[in-house]
PDB file of N, CA and C in Angstrom:
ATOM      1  N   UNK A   1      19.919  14.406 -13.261  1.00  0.00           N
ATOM      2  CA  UNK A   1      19.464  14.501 -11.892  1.00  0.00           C
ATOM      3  C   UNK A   1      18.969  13.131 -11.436  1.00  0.00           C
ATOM      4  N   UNK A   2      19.527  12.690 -10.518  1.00  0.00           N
ATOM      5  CA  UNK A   2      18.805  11.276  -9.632  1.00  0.00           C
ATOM      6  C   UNK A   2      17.480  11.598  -9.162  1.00  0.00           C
ATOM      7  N   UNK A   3      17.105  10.367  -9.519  1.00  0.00           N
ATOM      8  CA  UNK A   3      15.472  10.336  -8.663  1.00  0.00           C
ATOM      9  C   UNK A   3      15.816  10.202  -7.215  1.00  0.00           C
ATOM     10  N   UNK A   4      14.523  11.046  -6.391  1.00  0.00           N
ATOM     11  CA  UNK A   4      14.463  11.008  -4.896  1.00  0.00           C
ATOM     12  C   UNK A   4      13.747   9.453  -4.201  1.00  0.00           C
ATOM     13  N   UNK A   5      14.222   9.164  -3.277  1.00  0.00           N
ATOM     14  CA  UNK A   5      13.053   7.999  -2.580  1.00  0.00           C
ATOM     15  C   UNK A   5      11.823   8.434  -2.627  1.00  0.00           C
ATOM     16  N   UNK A   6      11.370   9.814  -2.655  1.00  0.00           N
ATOM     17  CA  UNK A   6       9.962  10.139  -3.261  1.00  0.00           C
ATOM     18  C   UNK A   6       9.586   9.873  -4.358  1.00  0.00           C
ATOM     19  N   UNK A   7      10.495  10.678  -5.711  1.00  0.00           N
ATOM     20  CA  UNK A   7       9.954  10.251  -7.160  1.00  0.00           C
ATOM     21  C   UNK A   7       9.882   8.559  -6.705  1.00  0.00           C
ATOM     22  N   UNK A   8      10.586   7.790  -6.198  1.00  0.00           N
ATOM     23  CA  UNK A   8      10.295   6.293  -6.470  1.00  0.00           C
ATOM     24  C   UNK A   8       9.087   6.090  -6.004  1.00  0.00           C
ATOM     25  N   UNK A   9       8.510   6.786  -5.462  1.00  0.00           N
ATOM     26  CA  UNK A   9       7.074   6.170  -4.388  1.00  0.00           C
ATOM     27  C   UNK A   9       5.903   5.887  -5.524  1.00  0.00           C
ATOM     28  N   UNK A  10       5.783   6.211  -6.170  1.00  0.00           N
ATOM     29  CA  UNK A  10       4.936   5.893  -7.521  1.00  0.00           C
ATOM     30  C   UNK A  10       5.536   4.763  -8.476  1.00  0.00           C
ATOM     31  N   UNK A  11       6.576   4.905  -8.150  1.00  0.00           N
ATOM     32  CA  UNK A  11       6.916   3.539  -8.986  1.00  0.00           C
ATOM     33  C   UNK A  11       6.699   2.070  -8.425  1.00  0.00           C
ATOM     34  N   UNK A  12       7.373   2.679  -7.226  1.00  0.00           N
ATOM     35  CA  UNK A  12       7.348   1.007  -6.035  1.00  0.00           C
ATOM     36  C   UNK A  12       5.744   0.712  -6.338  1.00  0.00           C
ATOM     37  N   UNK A  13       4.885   1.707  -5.781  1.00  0.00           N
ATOM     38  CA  UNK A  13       3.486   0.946  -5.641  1.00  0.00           C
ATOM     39  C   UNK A  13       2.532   0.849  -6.753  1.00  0.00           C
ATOM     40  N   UNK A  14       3.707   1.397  -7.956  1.00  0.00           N
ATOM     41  CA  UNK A  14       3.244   0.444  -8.909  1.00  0.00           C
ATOM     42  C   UNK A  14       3.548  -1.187  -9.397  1.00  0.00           C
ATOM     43  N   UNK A  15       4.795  -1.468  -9.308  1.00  0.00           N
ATOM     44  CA  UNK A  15       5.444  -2.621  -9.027  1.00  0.00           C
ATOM     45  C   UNK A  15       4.689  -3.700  -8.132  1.00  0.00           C
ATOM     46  N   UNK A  16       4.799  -2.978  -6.510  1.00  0.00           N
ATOM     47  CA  UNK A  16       3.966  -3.415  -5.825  1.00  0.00           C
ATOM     48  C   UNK A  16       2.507  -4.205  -6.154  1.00  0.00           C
ATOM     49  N   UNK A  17       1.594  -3.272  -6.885  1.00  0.00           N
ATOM     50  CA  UNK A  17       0.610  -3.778  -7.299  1.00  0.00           C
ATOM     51  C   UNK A  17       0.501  -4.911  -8.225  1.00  0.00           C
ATOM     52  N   UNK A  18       1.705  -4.534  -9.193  1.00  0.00           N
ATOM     53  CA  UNK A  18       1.682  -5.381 -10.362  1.00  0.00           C
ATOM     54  C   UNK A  18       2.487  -7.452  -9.587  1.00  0.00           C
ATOM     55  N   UNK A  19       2.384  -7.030  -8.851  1.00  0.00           N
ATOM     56  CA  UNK A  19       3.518  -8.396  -8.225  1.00  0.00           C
ATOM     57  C   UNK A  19       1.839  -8.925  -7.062  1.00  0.00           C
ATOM     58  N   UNK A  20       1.310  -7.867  -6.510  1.00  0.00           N
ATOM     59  CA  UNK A  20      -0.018  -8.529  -5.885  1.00  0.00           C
ATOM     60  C   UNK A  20      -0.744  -9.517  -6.921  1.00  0.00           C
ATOM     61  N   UNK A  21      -1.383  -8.678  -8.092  1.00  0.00           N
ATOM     62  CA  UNK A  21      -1.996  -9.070  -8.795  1.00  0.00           C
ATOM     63  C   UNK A  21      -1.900 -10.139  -9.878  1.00  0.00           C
ATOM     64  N   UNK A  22      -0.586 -10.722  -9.434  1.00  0.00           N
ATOM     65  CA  UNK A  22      -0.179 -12.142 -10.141  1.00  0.00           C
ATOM     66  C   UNK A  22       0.386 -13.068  -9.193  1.00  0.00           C
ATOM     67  N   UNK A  23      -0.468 -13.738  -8.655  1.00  0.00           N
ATOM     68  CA  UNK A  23       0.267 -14.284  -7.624  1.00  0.00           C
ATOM     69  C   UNK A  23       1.014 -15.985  -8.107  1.00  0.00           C
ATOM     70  N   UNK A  24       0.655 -16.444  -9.377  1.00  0.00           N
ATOM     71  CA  UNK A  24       0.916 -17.066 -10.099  1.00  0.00           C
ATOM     72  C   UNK A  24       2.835 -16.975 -10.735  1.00  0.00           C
ATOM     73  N   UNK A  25       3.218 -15.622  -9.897  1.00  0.00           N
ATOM     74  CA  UNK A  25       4.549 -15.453 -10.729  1.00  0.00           C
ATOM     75  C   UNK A  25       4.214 -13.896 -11.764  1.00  0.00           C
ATOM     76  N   UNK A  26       5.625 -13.459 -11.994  1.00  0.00           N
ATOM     77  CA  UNK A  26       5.246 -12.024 -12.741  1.00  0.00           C
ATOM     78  C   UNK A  26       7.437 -12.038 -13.264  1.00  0.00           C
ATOM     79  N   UNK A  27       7.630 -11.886 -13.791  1.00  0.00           N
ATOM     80  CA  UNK A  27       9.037 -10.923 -14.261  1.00  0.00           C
ATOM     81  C   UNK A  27       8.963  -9.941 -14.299  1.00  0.00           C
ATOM     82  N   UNK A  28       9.597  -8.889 -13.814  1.00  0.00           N
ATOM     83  CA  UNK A  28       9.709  -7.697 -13.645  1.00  0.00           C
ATOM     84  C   UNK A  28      11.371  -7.120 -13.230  1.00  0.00           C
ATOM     85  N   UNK A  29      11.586  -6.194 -14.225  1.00  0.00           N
ATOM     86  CA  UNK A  29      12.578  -5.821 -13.934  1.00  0.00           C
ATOM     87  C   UNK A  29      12.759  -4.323 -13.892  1.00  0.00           C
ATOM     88  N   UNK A  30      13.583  -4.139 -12.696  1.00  0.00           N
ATOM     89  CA  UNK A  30      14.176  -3.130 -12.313  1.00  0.00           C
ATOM     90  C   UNK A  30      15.913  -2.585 -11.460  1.00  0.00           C
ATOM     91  N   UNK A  31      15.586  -1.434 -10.978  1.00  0.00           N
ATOM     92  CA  UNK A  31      16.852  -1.248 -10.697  1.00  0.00           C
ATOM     93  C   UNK A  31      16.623  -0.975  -8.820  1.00  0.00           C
ATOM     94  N   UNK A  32      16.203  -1.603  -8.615  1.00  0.00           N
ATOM     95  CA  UNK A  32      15.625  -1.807  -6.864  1.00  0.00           C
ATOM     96  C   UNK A  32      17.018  -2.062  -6.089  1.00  0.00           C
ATOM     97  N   UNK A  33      17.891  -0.984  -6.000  1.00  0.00           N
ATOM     98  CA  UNK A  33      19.084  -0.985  -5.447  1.00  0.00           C
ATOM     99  C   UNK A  33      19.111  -0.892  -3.859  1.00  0.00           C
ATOM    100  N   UNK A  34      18.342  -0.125  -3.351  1.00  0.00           N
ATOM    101  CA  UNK A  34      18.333   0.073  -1.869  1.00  0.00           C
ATOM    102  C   UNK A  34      17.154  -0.918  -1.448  1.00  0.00           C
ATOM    103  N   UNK A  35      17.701  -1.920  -0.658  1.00  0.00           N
ATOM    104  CA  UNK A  35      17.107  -2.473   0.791  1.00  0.00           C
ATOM    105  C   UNK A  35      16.119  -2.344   0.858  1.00  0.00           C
ATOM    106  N   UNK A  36      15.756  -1.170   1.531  1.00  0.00           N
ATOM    107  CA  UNK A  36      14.373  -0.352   1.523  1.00  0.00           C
ATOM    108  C   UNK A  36      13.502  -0.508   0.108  1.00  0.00           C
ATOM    109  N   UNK A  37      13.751  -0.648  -0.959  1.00  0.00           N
ATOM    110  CA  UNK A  37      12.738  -0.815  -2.221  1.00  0.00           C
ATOM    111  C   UNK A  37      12.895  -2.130  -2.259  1.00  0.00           C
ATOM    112  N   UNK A  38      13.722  -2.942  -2.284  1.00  0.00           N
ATOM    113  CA  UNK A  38      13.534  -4.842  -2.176  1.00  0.00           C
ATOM    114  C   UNK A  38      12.498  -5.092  -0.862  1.00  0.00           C
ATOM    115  N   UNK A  39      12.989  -4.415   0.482  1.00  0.00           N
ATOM    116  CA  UNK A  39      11.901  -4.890   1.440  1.00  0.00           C
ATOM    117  C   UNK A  39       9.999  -4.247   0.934  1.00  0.00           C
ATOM    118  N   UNK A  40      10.055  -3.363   0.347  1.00  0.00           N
ATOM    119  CA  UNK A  40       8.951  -2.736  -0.144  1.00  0.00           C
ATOM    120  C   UNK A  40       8.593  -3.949  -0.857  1.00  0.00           C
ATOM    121  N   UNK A  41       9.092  -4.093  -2.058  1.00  0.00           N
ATOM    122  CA  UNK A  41       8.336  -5.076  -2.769  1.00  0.00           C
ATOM    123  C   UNK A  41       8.064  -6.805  -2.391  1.00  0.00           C
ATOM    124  N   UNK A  42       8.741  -6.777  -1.377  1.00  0.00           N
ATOM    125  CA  UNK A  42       8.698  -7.958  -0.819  1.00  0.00           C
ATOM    126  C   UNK A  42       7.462  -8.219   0.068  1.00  0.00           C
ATOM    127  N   UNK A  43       7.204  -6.878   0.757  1.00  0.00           N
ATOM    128  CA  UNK A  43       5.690  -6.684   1.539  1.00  0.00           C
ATOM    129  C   UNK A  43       4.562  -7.245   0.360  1.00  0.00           C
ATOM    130  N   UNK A  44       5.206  -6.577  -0.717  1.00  0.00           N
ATOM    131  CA  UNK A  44       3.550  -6.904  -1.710  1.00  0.00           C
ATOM    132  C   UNK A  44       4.218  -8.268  -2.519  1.00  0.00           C
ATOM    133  N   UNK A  45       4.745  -8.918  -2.257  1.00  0.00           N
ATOM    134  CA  UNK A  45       4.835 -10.434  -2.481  1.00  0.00           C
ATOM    135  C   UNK A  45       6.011 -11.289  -1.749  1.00  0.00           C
ATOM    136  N   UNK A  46       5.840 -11.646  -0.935  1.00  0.00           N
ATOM    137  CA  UNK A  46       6.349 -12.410   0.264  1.00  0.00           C
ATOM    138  C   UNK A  46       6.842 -13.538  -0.808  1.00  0.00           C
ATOM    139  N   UNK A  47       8.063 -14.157  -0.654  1.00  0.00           N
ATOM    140  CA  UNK A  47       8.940 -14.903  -1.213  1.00  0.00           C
ATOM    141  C   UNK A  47       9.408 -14.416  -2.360  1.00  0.00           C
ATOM    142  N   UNK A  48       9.023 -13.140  -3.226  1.00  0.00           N
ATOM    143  CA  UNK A  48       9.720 -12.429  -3.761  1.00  0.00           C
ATOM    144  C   UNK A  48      11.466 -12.474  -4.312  1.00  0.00           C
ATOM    145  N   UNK A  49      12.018 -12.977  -5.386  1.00  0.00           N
ATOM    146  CA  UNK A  49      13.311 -13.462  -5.297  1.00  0.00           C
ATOM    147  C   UNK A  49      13.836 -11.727  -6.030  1.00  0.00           C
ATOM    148  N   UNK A  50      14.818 -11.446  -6.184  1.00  0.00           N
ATOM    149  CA  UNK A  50      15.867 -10.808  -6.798  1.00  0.00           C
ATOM    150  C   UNK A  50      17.205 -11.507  -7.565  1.00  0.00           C
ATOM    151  N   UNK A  51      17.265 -10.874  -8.772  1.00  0.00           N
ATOM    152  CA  UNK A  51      18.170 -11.763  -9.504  1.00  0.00           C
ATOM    153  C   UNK A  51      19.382 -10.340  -9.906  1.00  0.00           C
ATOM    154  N   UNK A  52      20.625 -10.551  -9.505  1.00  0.00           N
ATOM    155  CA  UNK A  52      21.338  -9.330  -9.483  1.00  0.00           C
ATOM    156  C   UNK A  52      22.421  -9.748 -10.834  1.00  0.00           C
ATOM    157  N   UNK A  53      21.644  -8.900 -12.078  1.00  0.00           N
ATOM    158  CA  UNK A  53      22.618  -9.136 -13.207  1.00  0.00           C
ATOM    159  C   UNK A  53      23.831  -8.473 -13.565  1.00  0.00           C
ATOM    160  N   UNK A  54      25.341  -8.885 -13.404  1.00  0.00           N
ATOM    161  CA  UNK A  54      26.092  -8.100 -13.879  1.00  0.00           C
ATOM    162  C   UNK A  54      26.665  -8.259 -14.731  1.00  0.00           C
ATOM    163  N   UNK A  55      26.158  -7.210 -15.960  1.00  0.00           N
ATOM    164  CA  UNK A  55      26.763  -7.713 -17.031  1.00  0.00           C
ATOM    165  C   UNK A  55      27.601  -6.262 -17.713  1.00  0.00           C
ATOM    166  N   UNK A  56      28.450  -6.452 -19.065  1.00  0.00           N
ATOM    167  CA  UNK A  56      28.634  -5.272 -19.353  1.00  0.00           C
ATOM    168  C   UNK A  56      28.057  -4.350 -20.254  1.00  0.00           C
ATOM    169  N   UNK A  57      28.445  -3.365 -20.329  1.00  0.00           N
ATOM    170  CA  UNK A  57      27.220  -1.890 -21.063  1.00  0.00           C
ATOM    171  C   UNK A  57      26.878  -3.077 -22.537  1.00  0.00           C
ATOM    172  N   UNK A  58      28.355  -2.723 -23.391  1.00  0.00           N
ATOM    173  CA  UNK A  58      28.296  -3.549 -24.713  1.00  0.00           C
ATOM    174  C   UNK A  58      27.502  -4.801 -24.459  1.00  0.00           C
ATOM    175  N   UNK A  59      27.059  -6.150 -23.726  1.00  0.00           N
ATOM    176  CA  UNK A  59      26.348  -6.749 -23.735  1.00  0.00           C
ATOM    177  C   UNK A  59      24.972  -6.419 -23.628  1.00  0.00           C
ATOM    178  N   UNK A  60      24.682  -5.758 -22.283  1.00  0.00           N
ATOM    179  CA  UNK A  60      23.506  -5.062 -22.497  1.00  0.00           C
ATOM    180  C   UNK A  60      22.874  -4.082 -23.766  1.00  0.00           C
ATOM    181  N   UNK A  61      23.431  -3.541 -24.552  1.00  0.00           N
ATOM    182  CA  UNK A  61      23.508  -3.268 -25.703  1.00  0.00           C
ATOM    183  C   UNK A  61      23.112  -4.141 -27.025  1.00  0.00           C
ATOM    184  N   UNK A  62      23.702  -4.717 -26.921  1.00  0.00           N
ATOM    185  CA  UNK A  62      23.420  -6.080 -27.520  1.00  0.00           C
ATOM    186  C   UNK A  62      21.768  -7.132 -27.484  1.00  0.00           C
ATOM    187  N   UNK A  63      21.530  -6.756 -25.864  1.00  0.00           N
ATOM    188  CA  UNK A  63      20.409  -7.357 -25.578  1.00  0.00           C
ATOM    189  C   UNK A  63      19.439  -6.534 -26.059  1.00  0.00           C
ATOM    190  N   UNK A  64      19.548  -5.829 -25.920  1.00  0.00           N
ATOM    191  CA  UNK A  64      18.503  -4.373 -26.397  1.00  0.00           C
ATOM    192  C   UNK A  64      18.442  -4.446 -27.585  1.00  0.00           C
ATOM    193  N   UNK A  65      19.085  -4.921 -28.656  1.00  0.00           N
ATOM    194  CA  UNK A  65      18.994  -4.565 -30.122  1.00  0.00           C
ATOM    195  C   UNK A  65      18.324  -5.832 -30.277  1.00  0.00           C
ATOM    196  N   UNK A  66      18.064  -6.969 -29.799  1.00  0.00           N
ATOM    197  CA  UNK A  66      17.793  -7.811 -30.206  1.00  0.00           C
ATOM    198  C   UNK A  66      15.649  -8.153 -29.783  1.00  0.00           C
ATOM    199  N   UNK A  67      15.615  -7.201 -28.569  1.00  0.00           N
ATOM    200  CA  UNK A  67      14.395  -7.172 -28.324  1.00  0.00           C
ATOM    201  C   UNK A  67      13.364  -6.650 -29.287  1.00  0.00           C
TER     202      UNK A  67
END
């Protein structure tokens, strides 16, 4: 089952918070696909970049075993 733009509402303003409270810079990753959740998090940190990785499953896989 997909999450609703509701289930996300607890997530964003957690994100949200976590991106206020470092204003020094933060990494954070997610899957902030709709507009609407990039402009969200962008409210709680203005210059806010997005880095759009495409990579494949087997690589990502790979990355994961190594963490």
């Amino acid at each position: 089952m997909n999450a609703t733009d509701a289930d996300r509402d607890g997530w964003l303003a957690t994100l949200g918070e976590q991106l206020r409270t470092r204003p020094d810079g933060i990494v954070l990753t997610c899957s902030a696909l709709k507009r609407a959740y990039r402009e969200r998090l962008r409210q709680a940190a203005p210059g806010l970049r997005f880095v759009f990785a495409d990579i494949s499953r087997a690589l990502l896989d790979d990355c994961r075993q190594l963490a």
